[in-house]
PDB file of N, CA and C in Angstrom:
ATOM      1  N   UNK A   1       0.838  -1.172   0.000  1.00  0.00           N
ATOM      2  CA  UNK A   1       0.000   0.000   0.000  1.00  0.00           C
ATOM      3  C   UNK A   1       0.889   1.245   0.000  1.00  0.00           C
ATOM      4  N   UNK A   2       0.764   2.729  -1.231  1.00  0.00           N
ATOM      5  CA  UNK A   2       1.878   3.701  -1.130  1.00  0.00           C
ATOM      6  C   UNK A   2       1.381   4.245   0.283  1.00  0.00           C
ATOM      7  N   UNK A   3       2.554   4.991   1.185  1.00  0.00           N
ATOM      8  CA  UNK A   3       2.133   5.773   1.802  1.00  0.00           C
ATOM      9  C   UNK A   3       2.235   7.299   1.887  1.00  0.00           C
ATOM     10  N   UNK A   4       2.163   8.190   2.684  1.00  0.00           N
ATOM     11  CA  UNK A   4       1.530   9.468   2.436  1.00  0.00           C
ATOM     12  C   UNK A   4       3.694   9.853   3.278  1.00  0.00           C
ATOM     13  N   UNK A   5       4.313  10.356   2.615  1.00  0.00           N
ATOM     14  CA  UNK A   5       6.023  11.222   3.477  1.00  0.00           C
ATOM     15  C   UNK A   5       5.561  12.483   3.232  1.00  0.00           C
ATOM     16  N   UNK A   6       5.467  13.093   4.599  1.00  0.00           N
ATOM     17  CA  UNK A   6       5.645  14.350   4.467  1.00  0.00           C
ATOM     18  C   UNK A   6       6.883  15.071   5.522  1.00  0.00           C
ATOM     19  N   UNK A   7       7.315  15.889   4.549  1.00  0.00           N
ATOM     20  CA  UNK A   7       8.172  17.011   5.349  1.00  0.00           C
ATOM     21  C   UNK A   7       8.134  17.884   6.114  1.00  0.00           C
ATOM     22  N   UNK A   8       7.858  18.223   6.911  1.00  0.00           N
ATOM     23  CA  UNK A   8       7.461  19.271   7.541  1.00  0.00           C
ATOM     24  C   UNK A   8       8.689  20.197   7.829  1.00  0.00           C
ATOM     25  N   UNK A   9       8.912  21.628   7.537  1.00  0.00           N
ATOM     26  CA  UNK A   9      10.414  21.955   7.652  1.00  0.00           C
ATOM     27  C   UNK A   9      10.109  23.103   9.059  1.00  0.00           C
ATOM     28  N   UNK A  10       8.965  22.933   9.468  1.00  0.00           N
ATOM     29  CA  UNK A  10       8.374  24.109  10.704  1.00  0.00           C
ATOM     30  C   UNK A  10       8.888  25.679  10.061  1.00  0.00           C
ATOM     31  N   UNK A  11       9.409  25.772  11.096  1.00  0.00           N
ATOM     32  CA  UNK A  11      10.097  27.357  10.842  1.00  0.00           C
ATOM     33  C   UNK A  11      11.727  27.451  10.529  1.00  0.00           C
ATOM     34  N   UNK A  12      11.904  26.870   9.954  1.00  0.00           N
ATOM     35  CA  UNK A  12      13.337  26.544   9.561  1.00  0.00           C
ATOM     36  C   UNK A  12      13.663  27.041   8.046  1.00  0.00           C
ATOM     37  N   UNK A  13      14.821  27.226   7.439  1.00  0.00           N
ATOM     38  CA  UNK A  13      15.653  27.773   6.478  1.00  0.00           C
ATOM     39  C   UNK A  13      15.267  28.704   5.909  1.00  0.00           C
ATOM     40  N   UNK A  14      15.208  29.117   4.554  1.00  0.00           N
ATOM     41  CA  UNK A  14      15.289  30.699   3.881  1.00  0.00           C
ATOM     42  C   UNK A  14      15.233  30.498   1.950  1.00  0.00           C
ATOM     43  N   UNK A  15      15.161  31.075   1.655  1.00  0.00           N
ATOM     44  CA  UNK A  15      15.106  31.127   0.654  1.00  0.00           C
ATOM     45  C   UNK A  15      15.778  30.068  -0.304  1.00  0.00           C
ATOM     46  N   UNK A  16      16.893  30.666  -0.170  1.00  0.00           N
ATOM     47  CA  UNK A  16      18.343  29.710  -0.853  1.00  0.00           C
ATOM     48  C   UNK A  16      18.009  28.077  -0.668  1.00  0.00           C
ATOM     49  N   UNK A  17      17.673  27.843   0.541  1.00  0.00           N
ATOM     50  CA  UNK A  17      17.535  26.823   1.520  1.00  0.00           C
ATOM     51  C   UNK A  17      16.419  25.790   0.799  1.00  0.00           C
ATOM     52  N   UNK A  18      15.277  26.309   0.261  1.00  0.00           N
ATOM     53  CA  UNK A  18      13.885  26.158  -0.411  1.00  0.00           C
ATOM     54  C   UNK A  18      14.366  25.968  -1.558  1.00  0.00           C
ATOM     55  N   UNK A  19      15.160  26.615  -2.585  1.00  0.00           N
ATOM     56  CA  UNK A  19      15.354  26.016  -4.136  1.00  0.00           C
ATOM     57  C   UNK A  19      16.454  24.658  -3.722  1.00  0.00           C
ATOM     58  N   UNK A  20      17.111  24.597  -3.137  1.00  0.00           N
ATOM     59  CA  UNK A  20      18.374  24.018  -3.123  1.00  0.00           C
ATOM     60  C   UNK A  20      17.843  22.844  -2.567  1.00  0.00           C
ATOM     61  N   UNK A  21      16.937  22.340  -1.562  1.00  0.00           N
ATOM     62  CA  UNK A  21      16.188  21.219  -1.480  1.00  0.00           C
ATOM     63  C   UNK A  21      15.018  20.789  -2.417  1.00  0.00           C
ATOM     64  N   UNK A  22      14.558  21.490  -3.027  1.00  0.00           N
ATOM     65  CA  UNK A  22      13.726  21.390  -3.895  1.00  0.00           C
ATOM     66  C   UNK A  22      14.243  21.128  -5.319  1.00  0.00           C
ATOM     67  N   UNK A  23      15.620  21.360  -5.736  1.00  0.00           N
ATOM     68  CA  UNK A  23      16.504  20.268  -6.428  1.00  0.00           C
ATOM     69  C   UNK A  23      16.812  19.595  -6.061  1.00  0.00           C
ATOM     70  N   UNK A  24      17.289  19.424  -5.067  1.00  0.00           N
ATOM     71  CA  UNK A  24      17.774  18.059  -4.309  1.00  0.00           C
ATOM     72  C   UNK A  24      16.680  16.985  -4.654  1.00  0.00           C
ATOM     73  N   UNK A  25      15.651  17.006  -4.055  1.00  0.00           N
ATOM     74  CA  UNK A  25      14.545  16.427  -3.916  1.00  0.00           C
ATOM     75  C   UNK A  25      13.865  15.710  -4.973  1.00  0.00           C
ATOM     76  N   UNK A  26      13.901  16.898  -6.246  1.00  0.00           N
ATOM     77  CA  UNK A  26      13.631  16.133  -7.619  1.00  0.00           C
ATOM     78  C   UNK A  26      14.806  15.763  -8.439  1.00  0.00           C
ATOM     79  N   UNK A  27      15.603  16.304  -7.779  1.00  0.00           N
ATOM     80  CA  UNK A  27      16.904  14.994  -8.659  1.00  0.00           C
ATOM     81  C   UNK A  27      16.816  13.843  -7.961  1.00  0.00           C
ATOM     82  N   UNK A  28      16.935  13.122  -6.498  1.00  0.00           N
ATOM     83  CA  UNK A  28      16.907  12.350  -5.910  1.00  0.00           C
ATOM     84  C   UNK A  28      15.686  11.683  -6.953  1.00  0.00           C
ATOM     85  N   UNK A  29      14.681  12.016  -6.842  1.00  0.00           N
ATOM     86  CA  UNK A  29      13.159  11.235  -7.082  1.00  0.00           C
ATOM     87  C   UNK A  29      12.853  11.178  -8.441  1.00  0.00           C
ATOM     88  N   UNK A  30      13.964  11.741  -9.273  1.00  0.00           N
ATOM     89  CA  UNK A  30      14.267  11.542 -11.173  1.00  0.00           C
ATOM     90  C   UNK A  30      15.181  10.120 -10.858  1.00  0.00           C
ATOM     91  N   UNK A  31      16.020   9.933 -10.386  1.00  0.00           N
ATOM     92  CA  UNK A  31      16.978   8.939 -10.264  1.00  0.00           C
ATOM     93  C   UNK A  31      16.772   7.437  -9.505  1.00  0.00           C
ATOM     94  N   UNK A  32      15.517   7.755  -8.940  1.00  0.00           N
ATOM     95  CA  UNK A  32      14.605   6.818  -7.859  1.00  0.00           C
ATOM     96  C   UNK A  32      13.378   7.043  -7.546  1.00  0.00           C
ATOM     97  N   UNK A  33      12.378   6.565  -8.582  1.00  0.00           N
ATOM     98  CA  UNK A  33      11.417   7.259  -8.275  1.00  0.00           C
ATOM     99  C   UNK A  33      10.772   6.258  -6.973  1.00  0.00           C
ATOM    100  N   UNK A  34       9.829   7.179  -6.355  1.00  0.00           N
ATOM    101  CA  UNK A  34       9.030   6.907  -5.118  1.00  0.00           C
ATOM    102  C   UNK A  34       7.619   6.339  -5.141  1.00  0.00           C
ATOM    103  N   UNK A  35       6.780   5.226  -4.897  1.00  0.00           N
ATOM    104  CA  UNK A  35       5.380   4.493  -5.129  1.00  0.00           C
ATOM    105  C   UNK A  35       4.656   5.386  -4.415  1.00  0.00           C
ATOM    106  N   UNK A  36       5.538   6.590  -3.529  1.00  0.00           N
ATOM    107  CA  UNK A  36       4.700   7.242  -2.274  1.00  0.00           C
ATOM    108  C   UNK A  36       4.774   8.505  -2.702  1.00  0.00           C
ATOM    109  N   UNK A  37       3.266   8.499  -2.141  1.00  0.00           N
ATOM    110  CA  UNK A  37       3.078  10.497  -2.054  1.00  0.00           C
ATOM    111  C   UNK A  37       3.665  11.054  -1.330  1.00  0.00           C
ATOM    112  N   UNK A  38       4.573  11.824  -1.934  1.00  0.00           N
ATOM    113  CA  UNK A  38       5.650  12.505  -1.164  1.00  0.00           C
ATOM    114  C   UNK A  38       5.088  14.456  -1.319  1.00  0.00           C
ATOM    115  N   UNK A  39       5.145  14.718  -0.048  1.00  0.00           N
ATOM    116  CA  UNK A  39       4.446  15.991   0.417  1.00  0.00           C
ATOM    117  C   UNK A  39       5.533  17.223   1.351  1.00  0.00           C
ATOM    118  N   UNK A  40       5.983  18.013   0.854  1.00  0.00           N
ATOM    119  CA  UNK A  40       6.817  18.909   2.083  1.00  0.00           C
ATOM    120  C   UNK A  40       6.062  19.857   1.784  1.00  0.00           C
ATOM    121  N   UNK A  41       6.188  20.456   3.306  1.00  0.00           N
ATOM    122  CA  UNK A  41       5.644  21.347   3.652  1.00  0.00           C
ATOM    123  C   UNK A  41       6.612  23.012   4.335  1.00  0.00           C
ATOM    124  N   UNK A  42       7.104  23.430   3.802  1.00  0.00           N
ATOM    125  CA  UNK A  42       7.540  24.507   4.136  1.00  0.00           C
ATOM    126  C   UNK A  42       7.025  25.748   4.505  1.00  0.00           C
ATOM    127  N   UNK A  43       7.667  26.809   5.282  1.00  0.00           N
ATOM    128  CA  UNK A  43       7.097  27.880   5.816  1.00  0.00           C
ATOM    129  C   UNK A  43       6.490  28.518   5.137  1.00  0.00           C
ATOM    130  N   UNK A  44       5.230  29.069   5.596  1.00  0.00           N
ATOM    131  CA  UNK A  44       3.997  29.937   4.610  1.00  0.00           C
ATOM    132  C   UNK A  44       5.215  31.104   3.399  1.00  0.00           C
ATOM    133  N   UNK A  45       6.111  30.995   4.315  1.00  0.00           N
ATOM    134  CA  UNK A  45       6.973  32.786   2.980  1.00  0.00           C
ATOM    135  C   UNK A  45       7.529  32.270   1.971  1.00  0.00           C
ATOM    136  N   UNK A  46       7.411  30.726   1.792  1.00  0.00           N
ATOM    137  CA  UNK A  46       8.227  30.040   0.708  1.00  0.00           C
ATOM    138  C   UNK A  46       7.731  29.066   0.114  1.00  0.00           C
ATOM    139  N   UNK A  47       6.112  29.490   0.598  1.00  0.00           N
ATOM    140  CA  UNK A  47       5.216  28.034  -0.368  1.00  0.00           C
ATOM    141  C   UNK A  47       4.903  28.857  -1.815  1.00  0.00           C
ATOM    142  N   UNK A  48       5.057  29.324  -2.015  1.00  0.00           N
ATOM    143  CA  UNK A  48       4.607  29.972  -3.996  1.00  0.00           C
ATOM    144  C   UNK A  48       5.642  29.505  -4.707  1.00  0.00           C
ATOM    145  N   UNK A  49       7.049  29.468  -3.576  1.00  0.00           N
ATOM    146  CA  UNK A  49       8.394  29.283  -4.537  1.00  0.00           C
ATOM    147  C   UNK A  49       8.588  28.318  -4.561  1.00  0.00           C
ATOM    148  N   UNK A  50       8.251  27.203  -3.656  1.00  0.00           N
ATOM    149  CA  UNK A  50       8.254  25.784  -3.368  1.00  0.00           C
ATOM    150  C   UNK A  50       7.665  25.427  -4.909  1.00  0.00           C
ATOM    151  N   UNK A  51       6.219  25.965  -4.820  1.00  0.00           N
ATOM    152  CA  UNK A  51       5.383  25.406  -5.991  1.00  0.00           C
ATOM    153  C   UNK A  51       5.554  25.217  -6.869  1.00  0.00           C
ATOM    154  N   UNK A  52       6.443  26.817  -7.541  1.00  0.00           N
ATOM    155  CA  UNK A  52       6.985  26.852  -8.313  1.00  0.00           C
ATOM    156  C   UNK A  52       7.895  26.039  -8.684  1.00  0.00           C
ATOM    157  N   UNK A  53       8.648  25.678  -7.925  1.00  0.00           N
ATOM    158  CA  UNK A  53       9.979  24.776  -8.315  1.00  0.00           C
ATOM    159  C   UNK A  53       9.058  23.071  -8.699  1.00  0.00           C
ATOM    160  N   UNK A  54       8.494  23.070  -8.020  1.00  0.00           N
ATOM    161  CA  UNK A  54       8.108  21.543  -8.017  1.00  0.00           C
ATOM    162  C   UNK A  54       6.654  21.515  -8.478  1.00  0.00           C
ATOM    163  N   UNK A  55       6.397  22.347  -9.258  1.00  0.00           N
ATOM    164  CA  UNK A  55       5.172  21.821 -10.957  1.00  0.00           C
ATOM    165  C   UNK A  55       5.757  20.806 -11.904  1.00  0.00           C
ATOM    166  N   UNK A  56       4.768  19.836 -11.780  1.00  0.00           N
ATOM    167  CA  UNK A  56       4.796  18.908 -12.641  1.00  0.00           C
ATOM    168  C   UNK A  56       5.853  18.092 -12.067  1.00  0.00           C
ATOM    169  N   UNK A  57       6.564  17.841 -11.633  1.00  0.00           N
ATOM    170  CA  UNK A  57       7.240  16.604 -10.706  1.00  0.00           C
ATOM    171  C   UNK A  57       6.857  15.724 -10.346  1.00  0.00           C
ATOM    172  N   UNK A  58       5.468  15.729  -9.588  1.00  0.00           N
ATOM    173  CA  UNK A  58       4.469  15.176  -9.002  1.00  0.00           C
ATOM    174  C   UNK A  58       4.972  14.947  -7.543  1.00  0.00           C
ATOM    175  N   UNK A  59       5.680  15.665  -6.956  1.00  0.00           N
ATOM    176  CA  UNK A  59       5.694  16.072  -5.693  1.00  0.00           C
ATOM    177  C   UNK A  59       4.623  17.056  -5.076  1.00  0.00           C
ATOM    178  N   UNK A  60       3.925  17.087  -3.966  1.00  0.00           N
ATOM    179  CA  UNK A  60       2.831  17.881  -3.213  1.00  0.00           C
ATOM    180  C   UNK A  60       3.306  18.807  -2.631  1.00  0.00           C
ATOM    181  N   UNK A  61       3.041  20.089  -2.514  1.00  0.00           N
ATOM    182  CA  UNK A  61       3.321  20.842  -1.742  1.00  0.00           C
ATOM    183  C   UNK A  61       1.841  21.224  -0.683  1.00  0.00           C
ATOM    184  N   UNK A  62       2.242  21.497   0.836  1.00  0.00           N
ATOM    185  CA  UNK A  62       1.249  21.813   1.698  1.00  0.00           C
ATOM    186  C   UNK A  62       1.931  22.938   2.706  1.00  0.00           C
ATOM    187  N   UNK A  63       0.674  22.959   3.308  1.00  0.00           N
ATOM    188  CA  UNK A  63       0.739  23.987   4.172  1.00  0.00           C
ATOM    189  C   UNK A  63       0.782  23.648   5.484  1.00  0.00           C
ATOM    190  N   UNK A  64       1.976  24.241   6.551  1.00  0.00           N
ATOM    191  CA  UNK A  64       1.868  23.898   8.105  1.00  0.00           C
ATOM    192  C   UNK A  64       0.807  24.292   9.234  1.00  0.00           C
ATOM    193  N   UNK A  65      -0.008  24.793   8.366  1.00  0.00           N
ATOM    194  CA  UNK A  65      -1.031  25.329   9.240  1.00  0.00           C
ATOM    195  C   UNK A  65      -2.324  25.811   8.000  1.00  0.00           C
ATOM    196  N   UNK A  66      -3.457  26.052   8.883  1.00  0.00           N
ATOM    197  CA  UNK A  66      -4.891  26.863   8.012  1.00  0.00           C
ATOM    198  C   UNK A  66      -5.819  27.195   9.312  1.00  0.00           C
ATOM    199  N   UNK A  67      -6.188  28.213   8.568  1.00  0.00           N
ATOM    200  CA  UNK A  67      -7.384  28.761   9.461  1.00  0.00           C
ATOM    201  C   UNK A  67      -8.730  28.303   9.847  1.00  0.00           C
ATOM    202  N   UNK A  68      -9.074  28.427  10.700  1.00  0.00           N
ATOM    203  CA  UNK A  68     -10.799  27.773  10.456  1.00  0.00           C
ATOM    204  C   UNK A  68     -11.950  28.600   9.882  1.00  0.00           C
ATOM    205  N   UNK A  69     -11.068  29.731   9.287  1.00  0.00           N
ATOM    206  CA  UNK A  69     -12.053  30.663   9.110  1.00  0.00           C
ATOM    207  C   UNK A  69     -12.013  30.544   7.381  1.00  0.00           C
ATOM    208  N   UNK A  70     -13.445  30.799   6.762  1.00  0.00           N
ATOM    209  CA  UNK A  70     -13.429  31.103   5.224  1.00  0.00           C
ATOM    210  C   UNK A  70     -12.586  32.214   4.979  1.00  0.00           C
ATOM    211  N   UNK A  71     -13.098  33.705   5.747  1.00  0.00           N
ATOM    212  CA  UNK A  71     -12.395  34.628   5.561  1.00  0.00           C
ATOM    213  C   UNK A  71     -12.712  35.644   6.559  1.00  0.00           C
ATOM    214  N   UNK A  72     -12.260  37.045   6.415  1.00  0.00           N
ATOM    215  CA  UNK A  72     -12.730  38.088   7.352  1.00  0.00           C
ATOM    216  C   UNK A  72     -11.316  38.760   7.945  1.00  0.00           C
ATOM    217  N   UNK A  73     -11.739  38.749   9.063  1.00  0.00           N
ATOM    218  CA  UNK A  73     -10.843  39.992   9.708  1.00  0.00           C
ATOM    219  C   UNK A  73      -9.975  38.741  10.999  1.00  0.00           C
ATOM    220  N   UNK A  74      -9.014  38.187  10.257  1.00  0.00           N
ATOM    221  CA  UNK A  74      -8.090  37.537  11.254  1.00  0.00           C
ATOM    222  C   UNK A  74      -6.938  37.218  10.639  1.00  0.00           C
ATOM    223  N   UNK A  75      -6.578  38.542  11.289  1.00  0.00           N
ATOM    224  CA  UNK A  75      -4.697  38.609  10.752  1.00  0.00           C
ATOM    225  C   UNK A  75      -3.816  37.704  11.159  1.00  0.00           C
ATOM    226  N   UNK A  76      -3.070  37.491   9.707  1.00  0.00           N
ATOM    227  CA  UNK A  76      -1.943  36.457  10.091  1.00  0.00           C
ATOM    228  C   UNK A  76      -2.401  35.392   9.742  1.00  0.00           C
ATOM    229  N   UNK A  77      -3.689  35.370   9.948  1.00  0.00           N
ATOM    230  CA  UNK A  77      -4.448  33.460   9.507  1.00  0.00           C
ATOM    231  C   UNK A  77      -4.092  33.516   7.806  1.00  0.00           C
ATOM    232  N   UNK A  78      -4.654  32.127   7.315  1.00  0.00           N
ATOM    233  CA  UNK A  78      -4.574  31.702   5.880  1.00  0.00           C
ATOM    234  C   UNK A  78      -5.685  31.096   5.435  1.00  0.00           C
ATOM    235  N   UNK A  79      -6.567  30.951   4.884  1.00  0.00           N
ATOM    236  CA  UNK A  79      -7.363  30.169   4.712  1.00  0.00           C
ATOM    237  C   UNK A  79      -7.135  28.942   3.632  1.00  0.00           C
ATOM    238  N   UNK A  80      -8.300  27.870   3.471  1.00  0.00           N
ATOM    239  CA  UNK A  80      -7.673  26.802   2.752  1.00  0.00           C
ATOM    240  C   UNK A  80      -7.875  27.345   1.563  1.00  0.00           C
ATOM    241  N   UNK A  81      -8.690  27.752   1.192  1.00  0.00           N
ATOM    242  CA  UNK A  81      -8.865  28.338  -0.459  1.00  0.00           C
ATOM    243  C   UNK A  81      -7.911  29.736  -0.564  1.00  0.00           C
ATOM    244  N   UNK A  82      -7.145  30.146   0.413  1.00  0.00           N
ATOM    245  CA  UNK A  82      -6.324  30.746   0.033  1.00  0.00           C
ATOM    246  C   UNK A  82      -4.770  29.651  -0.370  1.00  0.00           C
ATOM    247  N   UNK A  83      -4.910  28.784   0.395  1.00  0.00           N
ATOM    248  CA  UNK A  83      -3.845  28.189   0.046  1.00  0.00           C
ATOM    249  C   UNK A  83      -3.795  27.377  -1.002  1.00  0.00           C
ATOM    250  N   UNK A  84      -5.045  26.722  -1.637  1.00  0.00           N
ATOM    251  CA  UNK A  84      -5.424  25.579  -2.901  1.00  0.00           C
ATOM    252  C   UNK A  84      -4.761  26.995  -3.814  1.00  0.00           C
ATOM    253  N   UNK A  85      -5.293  28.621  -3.670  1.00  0.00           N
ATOM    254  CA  UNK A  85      -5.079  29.302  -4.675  1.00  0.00           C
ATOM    255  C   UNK A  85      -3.935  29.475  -5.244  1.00  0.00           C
ATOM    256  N   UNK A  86      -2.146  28.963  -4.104  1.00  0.00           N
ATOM    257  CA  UNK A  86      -1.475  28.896  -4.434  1.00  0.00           C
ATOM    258  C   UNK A  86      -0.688  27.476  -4.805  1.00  0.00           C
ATOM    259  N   UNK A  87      -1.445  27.006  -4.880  1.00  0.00           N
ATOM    260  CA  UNK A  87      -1.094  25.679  -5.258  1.00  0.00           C
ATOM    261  C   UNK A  87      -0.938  24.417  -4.031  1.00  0.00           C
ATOM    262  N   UNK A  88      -1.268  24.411  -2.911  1.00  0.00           N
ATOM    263  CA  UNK A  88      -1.009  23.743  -2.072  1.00  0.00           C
ATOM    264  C   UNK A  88      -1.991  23.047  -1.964  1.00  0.00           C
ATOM    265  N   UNK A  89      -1.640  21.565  -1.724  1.00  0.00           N
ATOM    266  CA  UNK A  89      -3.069  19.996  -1.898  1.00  0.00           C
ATOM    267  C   UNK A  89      -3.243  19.288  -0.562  1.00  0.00           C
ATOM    268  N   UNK A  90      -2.054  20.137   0.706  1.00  0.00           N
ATOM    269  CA  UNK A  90      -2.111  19.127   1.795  1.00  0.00           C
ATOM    270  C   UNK A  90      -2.028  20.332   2.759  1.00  0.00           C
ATOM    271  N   UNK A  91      -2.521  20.108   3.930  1.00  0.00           N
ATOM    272  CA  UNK A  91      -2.283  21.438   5.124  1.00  0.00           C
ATOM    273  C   UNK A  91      -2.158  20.304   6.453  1.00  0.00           C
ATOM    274  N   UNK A  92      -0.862  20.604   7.457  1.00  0.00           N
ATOM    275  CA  UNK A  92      -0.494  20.150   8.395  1.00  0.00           C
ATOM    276  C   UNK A  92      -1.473  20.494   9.478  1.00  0.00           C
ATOM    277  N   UNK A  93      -2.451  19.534  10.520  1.00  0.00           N
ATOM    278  CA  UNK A  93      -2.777  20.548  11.440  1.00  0.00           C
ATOM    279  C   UNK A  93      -2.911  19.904  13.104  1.00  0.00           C
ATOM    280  N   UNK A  94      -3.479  20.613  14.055  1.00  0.00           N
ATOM    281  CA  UNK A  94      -3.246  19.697  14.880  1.00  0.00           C
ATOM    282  C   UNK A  94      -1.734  19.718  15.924  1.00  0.00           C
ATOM    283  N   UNK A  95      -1.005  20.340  15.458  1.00  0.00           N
ATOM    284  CA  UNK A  95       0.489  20.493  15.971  1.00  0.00           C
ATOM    285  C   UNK A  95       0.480  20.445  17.755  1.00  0.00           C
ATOM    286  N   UNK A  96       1.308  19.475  18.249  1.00  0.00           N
ATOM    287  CA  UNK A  96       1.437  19.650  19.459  1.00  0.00           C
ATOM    288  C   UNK A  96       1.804  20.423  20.108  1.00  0.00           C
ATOM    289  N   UNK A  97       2.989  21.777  19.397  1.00  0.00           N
ATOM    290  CA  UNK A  97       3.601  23.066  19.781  1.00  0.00           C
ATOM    291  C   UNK A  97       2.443  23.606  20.239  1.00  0.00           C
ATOM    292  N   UNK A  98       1.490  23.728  18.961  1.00  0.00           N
ATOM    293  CA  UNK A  98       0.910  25.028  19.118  1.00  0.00           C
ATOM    294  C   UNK A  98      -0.159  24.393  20.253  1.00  0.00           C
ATOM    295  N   UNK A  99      -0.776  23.424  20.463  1.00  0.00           N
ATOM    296  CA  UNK A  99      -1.881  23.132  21.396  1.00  0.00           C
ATOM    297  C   UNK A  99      -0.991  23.170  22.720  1.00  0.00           C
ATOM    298  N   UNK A 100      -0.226  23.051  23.465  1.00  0.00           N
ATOM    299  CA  UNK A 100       1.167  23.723  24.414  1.00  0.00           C
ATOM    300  C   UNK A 100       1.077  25.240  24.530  1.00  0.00           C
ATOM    301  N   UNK A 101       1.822  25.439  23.414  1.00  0.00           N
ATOM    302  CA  UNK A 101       2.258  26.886  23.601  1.00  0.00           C
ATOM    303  C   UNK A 101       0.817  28.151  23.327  1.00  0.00           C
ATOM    304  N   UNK A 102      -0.026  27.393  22.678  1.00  0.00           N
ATOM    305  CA  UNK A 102      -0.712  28.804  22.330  1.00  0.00           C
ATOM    306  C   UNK A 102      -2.209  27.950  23.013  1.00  0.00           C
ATOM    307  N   UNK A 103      -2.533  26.917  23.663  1.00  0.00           N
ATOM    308  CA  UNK A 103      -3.362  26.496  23.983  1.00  0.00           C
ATOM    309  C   UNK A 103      -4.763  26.256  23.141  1.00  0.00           C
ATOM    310  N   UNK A 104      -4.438  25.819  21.688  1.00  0.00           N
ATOM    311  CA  UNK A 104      -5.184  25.339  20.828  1.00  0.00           C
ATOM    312  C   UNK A 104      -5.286  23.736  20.923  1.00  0.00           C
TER     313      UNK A 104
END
């Protein structure tokens, strides 16, 4: 049965950091391909560029978080149809940090 790898990179690396694994990633998976849905998820400031890099690969890109809200007045949130709009098919949620630290 394939299964579902996802990456989760939290709040970690930068720009440079995002193309340079994101070759990595599809050269690795040109040279070996994978039976599994393979999904990373990088920080909201580097999912358009993520996307970008990895169209048509058939690698997933998602999101570490979404809002519960459609839309309105809650800054900082994302919503899911904001995120499908940028191309993202998977959203992380549930995080043990944040139900800890922010008491969600």
């Amino acid at each position: 049965m394939p299964k579902l790898i996802v990456a989760n990179w939290k709040m970690n690396g930068s720009l440079s950091m995002a193309h340079d694994y994101a070759w990595a990633l599809t050269r690795s998976l040109e040279a070996k391909p994978s039976p599994h849905t393979i999904v990373v998820c990088p920080p909201i400031a580097y999912i358009s560029f993520v996307v970008g890099r990895l169209v048509g690969t058939g690698i997933a890109v998602g999101a570490q978080d979404c809002s519960a809200h459609k839309k309105g007045a809650h800054t900082g949130e994302i919503s899911c149809d904001m995120l499908h709009d940028i191309g993202c098919t998977y959203v992380l949620v549930g995080h043990s940090e944040c139900r800890q630290a922010h008491q969600e």
